[in-house]
Every structure is written in C-alpha cells, then in structure tokens.
Protein backbone atom coordinates (compact mmCIF):
# COMPACT_ATOMS: atom_id res chain seq x y z
CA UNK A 1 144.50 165.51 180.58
CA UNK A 2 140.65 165.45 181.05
CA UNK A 3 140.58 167.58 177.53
CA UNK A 4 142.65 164.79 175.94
CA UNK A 5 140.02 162.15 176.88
CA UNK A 6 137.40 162.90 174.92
CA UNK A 7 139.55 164.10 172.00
CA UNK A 8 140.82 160.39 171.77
CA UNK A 9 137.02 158.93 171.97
CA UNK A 10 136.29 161.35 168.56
CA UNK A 11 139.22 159.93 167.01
CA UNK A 12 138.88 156.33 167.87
CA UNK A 13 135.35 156.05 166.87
CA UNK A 14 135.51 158.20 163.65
CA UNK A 15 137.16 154.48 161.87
CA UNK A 16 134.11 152.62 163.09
CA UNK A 17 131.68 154.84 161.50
CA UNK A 18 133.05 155.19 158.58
CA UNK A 19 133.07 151.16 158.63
CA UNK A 20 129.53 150.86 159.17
CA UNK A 21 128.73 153.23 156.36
CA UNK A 22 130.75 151.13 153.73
CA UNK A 23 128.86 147.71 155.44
CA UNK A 24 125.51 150.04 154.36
CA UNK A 25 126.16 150.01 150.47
CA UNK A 26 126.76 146.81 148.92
CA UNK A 27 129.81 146.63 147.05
CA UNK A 28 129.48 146.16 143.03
CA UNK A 29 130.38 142.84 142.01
CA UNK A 30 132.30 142.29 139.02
CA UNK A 31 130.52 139.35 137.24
CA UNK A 32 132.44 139.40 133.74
CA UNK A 33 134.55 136.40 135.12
CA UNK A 34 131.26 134.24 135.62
CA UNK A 35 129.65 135.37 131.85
CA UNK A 36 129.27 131.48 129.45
CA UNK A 37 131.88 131.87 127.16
CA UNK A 38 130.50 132.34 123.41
CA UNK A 39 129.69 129.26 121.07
CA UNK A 40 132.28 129.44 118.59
CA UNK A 41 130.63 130.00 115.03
CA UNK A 42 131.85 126.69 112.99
CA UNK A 43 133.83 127.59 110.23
CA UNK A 44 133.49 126.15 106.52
CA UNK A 45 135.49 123.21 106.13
CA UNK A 46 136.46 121.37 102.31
CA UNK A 47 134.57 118.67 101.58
CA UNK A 48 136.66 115.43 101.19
CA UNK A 49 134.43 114.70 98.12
CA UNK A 50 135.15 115.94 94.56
CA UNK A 51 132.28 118.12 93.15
CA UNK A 52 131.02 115.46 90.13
CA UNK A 53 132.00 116.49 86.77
CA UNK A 54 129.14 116.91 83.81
CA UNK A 55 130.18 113.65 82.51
CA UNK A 56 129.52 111.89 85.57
CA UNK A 57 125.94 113.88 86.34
CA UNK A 58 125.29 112.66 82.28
CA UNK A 59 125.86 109.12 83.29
CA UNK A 60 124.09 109.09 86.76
CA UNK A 61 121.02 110.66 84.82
CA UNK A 62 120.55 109.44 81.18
CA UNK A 63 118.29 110.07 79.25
CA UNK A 64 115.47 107.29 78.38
CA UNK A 65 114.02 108.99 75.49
CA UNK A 66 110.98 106.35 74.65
CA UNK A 67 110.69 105.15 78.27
CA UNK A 68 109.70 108.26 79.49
CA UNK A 69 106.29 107.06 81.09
CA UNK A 70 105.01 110.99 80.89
CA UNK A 71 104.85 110.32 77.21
CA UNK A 72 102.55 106.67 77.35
CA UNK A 73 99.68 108.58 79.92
CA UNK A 74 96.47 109.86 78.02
CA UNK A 75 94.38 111.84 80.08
CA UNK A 76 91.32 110.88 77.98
CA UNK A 77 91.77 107.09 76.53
CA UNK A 78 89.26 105.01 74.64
CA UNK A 79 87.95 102.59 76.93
CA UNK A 80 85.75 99.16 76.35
CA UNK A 81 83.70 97.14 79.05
CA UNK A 82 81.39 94.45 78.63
CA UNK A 83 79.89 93.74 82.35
CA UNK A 84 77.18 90.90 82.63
CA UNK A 85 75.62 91.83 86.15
CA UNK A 86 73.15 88.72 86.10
CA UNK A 87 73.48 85.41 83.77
CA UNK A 88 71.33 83.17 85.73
CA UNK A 89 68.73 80.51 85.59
CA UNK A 90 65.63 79.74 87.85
CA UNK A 91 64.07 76.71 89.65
CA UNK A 92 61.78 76.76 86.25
CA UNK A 93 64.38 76.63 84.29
CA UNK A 94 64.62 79.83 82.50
CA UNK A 95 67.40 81.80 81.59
CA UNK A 96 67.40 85.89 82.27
CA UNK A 97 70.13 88.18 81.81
CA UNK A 98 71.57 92.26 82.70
CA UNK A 99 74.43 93.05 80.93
CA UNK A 100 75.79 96.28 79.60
CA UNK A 101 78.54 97.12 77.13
CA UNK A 102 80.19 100.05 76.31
CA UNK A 103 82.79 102.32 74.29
CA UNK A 104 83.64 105.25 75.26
CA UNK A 105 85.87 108.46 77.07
CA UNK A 106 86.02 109.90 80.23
CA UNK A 107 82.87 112.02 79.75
CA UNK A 108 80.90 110.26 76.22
CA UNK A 109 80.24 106.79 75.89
CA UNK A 110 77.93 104.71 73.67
CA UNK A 111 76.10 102.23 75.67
CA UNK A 112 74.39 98.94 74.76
CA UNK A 113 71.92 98.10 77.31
CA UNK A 114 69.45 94.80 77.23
CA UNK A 115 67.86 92.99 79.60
CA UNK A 116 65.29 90.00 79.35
CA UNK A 117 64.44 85.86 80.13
CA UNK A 118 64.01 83.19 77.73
CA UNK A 119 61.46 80.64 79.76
CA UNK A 120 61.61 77.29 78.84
CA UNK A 121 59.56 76.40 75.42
CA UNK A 122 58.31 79.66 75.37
CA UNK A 123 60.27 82.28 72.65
CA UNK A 124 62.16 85.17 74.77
CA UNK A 125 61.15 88.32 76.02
CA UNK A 126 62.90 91.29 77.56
CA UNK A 127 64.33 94.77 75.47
CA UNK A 128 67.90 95.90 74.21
CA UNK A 129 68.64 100.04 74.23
CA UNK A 130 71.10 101.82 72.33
CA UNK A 131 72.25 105.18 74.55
CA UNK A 132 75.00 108.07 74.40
CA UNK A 133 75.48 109.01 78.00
CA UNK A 134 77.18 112.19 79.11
CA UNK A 135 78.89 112.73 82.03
CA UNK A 136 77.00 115.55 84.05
CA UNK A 137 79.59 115.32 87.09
CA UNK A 138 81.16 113.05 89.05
CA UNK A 139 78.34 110.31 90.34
CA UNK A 140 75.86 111.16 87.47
CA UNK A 141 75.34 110.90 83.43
CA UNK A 142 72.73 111.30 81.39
CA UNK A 143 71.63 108.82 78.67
CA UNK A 144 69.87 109.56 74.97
CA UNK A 145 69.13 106.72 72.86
CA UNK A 146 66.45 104.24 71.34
CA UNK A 147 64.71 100.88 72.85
CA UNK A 148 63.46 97.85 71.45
CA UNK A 149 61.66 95.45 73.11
CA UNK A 150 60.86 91.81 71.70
CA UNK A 151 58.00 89.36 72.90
CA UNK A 152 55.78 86.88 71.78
CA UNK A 153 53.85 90.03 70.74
CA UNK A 154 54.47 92.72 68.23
CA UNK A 155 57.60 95.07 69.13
CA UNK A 156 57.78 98.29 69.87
CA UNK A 157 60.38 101.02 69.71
CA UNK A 158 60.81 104.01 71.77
CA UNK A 159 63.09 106.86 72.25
CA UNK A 160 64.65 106.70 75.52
CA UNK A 161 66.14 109.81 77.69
CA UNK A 162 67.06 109.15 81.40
CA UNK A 163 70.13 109.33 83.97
CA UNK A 164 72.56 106.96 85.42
CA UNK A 165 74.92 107.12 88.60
CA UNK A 166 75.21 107.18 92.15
CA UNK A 167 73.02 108.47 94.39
CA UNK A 168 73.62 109.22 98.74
CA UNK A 169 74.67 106.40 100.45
CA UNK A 170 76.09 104.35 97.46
CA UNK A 171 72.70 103.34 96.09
CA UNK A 172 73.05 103.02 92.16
CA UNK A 173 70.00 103.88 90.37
CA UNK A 174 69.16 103.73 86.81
CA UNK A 175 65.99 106.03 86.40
CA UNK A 176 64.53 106.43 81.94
CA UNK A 177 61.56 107.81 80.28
CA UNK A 178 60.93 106.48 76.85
CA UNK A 179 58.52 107.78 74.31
CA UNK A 180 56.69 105.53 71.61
CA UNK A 181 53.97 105.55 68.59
CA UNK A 182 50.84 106.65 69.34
CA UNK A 183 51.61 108.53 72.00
CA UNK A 184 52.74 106.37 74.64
CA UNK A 185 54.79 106.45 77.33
CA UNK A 186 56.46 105.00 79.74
CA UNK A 187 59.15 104.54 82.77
CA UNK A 188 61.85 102.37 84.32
CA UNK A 189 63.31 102.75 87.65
CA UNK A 190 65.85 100.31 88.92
CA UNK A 191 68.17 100.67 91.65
CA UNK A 192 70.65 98.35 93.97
CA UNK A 193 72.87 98.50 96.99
CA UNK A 194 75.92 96.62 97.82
CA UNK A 195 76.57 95.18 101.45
CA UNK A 196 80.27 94.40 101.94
CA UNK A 197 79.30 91.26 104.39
CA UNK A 198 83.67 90.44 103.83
CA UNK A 199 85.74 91.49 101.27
CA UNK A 200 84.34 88.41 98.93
CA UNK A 201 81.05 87.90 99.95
CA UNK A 202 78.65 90.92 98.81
CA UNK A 203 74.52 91.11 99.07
CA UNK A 204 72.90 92.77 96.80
CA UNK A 205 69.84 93.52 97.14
CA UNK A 206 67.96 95.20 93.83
CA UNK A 207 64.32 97.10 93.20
CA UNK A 208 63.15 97.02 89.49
CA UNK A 209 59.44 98.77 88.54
CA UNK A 210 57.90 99.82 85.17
CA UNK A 211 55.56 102.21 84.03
CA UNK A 212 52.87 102.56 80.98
CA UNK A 213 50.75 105.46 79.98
CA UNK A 214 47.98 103.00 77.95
CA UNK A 215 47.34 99.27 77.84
CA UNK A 216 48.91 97.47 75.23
CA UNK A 217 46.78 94.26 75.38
CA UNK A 218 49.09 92.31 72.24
CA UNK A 219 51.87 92.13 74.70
CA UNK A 220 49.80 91.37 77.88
CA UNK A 221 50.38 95.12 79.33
CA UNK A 222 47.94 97.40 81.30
CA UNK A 223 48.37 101.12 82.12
CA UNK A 224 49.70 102.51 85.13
CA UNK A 225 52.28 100.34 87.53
CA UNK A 226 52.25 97.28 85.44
CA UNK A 227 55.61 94.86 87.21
CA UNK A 228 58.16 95.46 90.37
CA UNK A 229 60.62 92.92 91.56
CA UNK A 230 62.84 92.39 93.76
CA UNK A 231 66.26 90.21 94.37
CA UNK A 232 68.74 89.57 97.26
CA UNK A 233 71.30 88.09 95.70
CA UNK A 234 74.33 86.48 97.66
CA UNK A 235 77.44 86.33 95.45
CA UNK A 236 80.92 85.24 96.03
CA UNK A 237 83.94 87.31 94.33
CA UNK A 238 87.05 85.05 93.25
CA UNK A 239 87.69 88.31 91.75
CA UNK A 240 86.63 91.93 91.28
CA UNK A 241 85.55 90.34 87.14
CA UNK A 242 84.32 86.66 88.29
CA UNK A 243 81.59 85.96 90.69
CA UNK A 244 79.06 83.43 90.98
CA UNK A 245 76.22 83.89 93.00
CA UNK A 246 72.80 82.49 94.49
CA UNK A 247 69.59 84.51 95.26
CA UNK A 248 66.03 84.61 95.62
CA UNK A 249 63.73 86.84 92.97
CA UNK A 250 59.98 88.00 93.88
CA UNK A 251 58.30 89.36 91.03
CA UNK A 252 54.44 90.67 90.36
CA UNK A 253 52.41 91.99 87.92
CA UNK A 254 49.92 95.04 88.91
CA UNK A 255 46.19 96.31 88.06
CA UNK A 256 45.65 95.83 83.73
CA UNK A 257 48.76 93.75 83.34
CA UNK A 258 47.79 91.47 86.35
CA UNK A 259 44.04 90.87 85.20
CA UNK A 260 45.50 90.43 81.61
CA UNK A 261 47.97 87.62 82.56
CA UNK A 262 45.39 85.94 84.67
CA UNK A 263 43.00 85.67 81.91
CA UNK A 264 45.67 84.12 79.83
CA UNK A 265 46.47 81.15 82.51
CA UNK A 266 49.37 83.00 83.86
CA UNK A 267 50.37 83.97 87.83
CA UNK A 268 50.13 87.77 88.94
CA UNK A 269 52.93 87.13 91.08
CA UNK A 270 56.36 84.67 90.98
CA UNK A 271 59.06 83.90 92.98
CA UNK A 272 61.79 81.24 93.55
CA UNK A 273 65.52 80.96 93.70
CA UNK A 274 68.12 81.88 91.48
CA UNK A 275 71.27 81.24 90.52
CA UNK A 276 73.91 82.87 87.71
CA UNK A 277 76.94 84.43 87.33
CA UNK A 278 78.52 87.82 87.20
CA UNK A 279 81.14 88.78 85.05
CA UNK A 280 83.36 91.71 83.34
CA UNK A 281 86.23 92.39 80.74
C-alpha cells in the first residue's frame, strides 16, 4: 500500500506539468479572419453617351477660314506716333513746345524731333532734328541724323549721333553729340522722371543742359555750359493721350552766353509759371 502512494502522486501530477508547459508557449493565433477585405478593382462600365460621329466633331469645330486671328498678327508692324510732351505758354506770354513724331518698326524708326519758344513780338527760336534710331536692346536706341536750329541769328546745321531710352530707376534720358562747320561741337542732355502721385495726377520733374565747343556770338552763344533748366510740371491725365497740366520753369544762361545776353538787355536767368498741354495719337 505505502508503494502505491507515491506511484499515484507521479501520476497525478504528471497532467499538471504538462499543463504548465503548454501555459509557457503562447499559442499561434490565426489572424486570417481579422485581415481588411480587398478593395474591389472597379470594372469598366459603357458610357451612356454615344461616341460623336465626324459630322458632329465638323460642326462643333468649323472652320473660320478668314477669321482666324493667327493670320491678322504681324510680329513687326509699321507703326506712327505723334506725341507733343509740352504745348504751353508762360506768364510772358510765349509759346514753347517738345514734340516728337515718328514712323517706324519694332527695332528702326525715323524720328522727327524739334523743340523751341516763339516769345511774344520777337521771331522764334528753338531747333528741329531728323534721326534713324536703332534699337540696341530693350530700354535703349541709338539715334543718327541731322539738326537745324533757327534764331534771330544765322542757322546752323549739324550732324547729330546720340542715344535714347531708359535708364535705372525709370529716369528717361535723351543724351546727343552733334558736329557742325568749322569745327564745332556740341551737347544736349535732357532727362525726366515720372511720380505716380494717383493714377491721374503725375509730376514730372525734367533737367535740360547744353553744351558748345566755341562762342558763336551771331546767335548770343558762349563756349562751355552755355543754358540748364529745369521744370516740375503737375499734369492731370483724362487719359493716357490727353493731359493738361500746370508747372513752374527755371531757366539760366552760363559764363559767354550769360555776359553776351546781358550786354544785349537780356536776363541771365528766368523763371515763372507755365501752363500747356500734353498730347498723343
């Protein structure tokens, strides 16, 4: 009996082992059943629309032959502009002028240039230029031609040669040499800036100076710097080709010139206010 005992303790406890070992090692889980289910690929379904026949594409598309606007653009046209910058008459009453027309392509143009004042009882006085300008890029051309000027005194003609266009921070500048008889020379240099005060009312203020190599006593001229002025000129723009406008001008003569003009009764130096028009078609 006591030989039995322990026999029946191995046997008994043998199960319970073997249960702990299984608790030891997780069991594999099957997790196919908890796998998302595929997307199901759509599949190609008729369209309820009819595919359009040629006849119909023909009549949704015709063709407009002469109205094809590809066939009306020129990349180069001919193009005309005559632009009066000043037309305008002082508290003396005389009448000055700027204007500039031209004729021309995108890169050639013919250019009539004149500038001058007709003072009151006295006959006018200014110069009128005759230039080819070529475009050199995209702010800048350069100008060939010939220059008259007219005065009280004897003309004088020069060949002109000089450059046009926009220089850093908008300022337009208009810079020429011109060669005459006998040797003489001279220079213009203009330039002007445009403040956008609104979209209609613009200053403008404007720097003009010329240059002589010898005197030229006939038409009350001296060597060296012989004029500057300078205008601020308020104008108001109806439109980008109509606008009146009201300024102040200051204006002197230098060194030669200046002594010339006060020997003949005449001011060095002027100034007063202004007011003209401006003006393009």
């Amino acid at each position: 009996m006591k030989t039995l005992i322990p026999l029946w303790l191995a046997l008994f406890a043998l199960p319970a082992h073997a249960q702990h070992e299984g608790h030891g090692q997780p069991t594999p889980q099957d997790h196919s059943q908890h796998q998302m289910p595929a997307t199901p690929v759509p599949q190609p379904t008729d369209s309820p629309f009819p595919e359009p026949t040629a006849a119909e594409r023909a009549a949704a598309f015709p063709d407009l032959g002469g109205m094809d606007m590809r066939e009306h653009m020129v990349e180069n046209p001919l193009v005309a502009v005559m632009r009066v910058d000043q037309l305008e008459w002082n508290q003396d009453d005389a009448l000055g002028w700027n204007l500039r027309a031209g004729i021309g392509r995108n890169f050639d143009k013919l250019w009539l240039r004149s500038e001058g004042e007709k003072p009151q009882g006295h006959d006018a006085h200014g110069h009128a230029e005759l230039l080819w300008s070529h475009a050199t890029g995209p702010w800048w051309d350069r100008v060939i031609g010939v220059r008259s000027d007219f005065s009280e005194g004897p003309s004088r003609q020069w060949l002109a040669l000089g450059v046009v266009g926009l220089a850093p921070y908008k300022f337009e500048v208009e810079a020429t040499g011109y060669i005459g008889a006998s040797g003489r020379l001279a220079a213009k240099v203009e330039g002007e800036y445009e403040i956008l005060l609104t979209n209609q009312w613009i200053l403008q203020p404007k720097l003009e100076a010329n240059l002589y190599s010898k005197d030229d006593f006939e038409n009350g001229i001296g060597k060296g710097l012989s004029d500057a002025e300078f205008g601020l000129r308020l104008r108001y723009e109806f439109s980008p080709r109509f606008a009146p406008y009201v300024g102040y001008a200051w204006s002197r003569k230098f060194g030669d010139t200046a002594d010339l003009a006060e020997s003949a009764g005449e001011s060095a130096t002027e100034h007063g206010w202004v007011a003209g028009l401006r003006f393009w078609f």
